[in-house]
Protein backbone atom coordinates (compact mmCIF):
# COMPACT_ATOMS: atom_id res chain seq x y z
CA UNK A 1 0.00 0.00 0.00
CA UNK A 2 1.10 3.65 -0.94
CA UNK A 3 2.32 5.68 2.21
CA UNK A 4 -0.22 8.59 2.45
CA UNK A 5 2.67 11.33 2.41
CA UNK A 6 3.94 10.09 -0.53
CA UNK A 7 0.92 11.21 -2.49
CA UNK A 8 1.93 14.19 -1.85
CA UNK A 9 5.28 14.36 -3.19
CA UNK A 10 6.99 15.08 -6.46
CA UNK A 11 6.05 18.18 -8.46
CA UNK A 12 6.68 21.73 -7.70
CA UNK A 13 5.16 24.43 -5.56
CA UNK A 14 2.18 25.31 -8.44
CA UNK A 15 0.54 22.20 -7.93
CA UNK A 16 -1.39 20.65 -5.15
CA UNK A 17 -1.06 17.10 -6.35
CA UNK A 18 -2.89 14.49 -4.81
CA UNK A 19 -4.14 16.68 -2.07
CA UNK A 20 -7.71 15.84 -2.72
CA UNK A 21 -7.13 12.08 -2.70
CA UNK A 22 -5.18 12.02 0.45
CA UNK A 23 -7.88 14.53 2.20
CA UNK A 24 -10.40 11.80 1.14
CA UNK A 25 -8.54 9.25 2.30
CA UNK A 26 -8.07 10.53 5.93
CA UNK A 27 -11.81 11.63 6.23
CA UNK A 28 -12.56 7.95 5.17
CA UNK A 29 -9.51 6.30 8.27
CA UNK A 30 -9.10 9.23 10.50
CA UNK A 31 -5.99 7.27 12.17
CA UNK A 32 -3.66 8.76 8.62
CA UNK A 33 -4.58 12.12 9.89
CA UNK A 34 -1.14 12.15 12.33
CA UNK A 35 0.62 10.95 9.42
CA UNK A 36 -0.52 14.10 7.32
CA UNK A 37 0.02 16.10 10.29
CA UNK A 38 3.39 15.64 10.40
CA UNK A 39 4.04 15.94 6.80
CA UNK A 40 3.94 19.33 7.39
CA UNK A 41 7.06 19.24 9.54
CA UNK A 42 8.80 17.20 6.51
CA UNK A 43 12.45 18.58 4.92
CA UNK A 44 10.80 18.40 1.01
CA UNK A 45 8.98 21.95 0.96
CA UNK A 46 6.39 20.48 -1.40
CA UNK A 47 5.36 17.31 0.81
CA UNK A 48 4.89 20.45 3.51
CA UNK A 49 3.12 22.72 1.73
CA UNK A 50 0.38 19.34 0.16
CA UNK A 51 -0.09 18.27 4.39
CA UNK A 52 -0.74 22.16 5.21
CA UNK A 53 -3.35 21.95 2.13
CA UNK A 54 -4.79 18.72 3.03
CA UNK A 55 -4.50 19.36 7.14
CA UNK A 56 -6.64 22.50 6.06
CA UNK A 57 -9.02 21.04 4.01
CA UNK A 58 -9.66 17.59 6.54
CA UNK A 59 -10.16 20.02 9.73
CA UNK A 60 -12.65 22.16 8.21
CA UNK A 61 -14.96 19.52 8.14
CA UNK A 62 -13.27 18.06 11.57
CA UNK A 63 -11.26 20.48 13.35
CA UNK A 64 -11.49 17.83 16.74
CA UNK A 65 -8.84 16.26 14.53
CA UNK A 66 -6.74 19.30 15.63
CA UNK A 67 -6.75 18.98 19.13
CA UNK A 68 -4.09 16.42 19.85
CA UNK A 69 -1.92 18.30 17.50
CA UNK A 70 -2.32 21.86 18.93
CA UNK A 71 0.93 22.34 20.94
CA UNK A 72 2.91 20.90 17.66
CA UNK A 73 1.02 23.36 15.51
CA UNK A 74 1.78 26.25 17.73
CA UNK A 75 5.28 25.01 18.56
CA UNK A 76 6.93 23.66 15.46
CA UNK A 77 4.39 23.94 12.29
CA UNK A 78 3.94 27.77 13.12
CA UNK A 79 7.18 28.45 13.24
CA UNK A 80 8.06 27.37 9.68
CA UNK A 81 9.37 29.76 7.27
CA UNK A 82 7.29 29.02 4.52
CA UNK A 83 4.60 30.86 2.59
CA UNK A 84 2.17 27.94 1.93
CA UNK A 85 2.42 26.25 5.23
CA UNK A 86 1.75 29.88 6.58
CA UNK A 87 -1.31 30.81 5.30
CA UNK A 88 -2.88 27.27 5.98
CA UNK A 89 -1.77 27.98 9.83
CA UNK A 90 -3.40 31.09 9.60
CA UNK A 91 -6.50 29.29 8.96
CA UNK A 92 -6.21 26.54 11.22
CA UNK A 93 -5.34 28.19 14.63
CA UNK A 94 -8.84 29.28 14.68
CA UNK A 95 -10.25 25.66 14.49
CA UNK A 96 -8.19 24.85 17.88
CA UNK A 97 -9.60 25.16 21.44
CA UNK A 98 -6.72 27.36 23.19
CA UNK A 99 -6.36 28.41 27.03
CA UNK A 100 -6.26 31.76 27.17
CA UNK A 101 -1.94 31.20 27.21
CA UNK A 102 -2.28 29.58 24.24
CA UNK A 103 -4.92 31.70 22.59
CA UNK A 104 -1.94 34.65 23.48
CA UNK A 105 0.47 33.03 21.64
CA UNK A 106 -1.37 31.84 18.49
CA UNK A 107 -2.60 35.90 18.47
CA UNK A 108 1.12 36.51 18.24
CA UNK A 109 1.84 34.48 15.73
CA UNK A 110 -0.57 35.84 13.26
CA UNK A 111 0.48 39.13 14.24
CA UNK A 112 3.87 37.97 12.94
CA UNK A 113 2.44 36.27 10.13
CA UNK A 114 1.20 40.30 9.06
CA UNK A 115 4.84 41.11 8.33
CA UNK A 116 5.47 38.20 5.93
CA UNK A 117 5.72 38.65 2.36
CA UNK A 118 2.90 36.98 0.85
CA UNK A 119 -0.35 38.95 0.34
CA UNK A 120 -2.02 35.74 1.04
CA UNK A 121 0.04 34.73 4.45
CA UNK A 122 -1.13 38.69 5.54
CA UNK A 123 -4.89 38.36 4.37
CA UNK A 124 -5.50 34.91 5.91
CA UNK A 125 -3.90 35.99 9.05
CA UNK A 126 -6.23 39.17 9.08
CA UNK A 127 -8.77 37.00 8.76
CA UNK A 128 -7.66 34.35 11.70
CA UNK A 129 -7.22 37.53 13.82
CA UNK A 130 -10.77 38.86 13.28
CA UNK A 131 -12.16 35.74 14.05
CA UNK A 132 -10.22 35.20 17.50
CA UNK A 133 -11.50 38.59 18.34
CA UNK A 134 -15.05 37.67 17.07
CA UNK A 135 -14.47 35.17 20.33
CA UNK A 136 -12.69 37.32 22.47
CA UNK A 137 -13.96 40.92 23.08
CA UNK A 138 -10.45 41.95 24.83
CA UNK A 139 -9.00 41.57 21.53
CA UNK A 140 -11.21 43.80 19.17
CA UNK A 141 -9.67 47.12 19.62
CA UNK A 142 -6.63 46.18 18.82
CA UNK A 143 -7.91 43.75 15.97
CA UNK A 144 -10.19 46.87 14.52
CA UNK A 145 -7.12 48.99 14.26
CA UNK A 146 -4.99 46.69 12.30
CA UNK A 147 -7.90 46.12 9.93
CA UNK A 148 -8.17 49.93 9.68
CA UNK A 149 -4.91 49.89 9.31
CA UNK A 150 -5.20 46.82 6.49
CA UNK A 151 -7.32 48.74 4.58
CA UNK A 152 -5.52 51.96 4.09
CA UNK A 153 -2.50 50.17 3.17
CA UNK A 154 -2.88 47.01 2.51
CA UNK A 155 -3.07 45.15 -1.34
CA UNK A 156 -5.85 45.36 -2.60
CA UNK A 157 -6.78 42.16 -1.09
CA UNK A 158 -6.68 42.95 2.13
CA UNK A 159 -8.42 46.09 1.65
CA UNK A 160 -11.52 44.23 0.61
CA UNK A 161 -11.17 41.31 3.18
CA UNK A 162 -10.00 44.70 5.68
CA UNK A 163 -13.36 46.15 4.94
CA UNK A 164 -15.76 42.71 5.05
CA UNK A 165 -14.08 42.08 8.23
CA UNK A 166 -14.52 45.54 10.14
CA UNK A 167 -18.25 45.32 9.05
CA UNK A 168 -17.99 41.49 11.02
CA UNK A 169 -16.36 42.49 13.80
CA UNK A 170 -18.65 46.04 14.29
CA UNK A 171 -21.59 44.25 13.65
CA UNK A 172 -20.80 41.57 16.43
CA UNK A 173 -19.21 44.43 19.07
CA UNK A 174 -22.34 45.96 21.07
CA UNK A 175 -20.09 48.95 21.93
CA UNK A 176 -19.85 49.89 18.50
CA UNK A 177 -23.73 50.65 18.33
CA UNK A 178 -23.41 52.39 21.04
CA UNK A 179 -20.71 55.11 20.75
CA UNK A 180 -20.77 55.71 16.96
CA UNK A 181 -17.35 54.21 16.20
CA UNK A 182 -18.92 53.23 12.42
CA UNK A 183 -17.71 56.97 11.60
CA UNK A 184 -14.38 55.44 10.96
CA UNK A 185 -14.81 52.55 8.62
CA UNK A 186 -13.42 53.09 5.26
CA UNK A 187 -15.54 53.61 2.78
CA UNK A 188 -12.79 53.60 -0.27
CA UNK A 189 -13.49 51.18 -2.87
């Protein structure tokens, strides 16, 4: 039988290979999902990049799958230098049930995550940001201002996700509604 991670090997960086067969194949034996997991911790950037897809893809449907796996994400996986693995962290730390410790250091992460290179690493971690503060009310002000911030500088990418987002976040924040702080939003198209 075919090892799971080596579905996702071979090609380059343009192609997500065989991520849809191995994401199938772990919904249908969840016991490969530690197998994928760690793929994302492999040395061949490509194997890494396929097991952030898939590990993305599987925990959207099941992010309990996460849960084992959360101090590995945050520890090691987060920490990896590399574009595509980013922006699939930035989706998943969201998924993940954190202590309030935890929930700290995944918020610093992403905040890291906004001075990487890729558009897409910054917009996804916008987006992971909005949603921890969607959870946590302590967060929003600070959340709000990088958005604001987002969407006076940002690509045009995160100007429109920057905008969506602030409308969430306002929209959610009873304070909001109650002092007038919707005279600020950008209204720039």
């Amino acid at each position: 039988m075919e090892r799971i991670l080596d579905k996702l090997s071979g090609g380059d960086r343009r192609s997500i290979g065989r991520v849809d067969e191995v994401v199938a194949d772990v919904l249908r034996d969840p016991s490969l999902f530690e197998q994928v997991f760690d793929g994302m911790l492999s040395d061949d950037p490509i194997i890494r990049m396929r097991a952030a897809d898939a590990v993305e893809k599987i925990t959207a449907q099941h992010p309990e799958y996460l849960q084992p796996y959360k101090e590995k994400l945050i520890k090691e996986v987060a920490r990896i230098d590399q574009q595509e693995v980013r922006w699939h962290v930035a989706q998943i730390l969201p998924r993940l049930e954190l202590s309030s410790k935890e929930q700290a250091t995944a918020v610093q992460i992403l905040l890291g995550y906004l001075d990487d290179e890729s558009r897409i690493v910054k917009t996804f971690s916008m987006q992971a940001l909005a949603e921890f503060a969607e959870r946590d009310a302590s967060l929003r002000p600070d959340v709000i201002e990088l958005l604001k911030e987002a969407v006076s500088t940002g690509s045009p990418a995160m100007k429109s996700r920057g905008r969506r987002l602030l409308r969430r976040l306002r929209s959610n924040d009873p304070a909001s509604h109650s002092n007038g702080s919707n005279q600020d939003e950008d209204h720039t198209t």
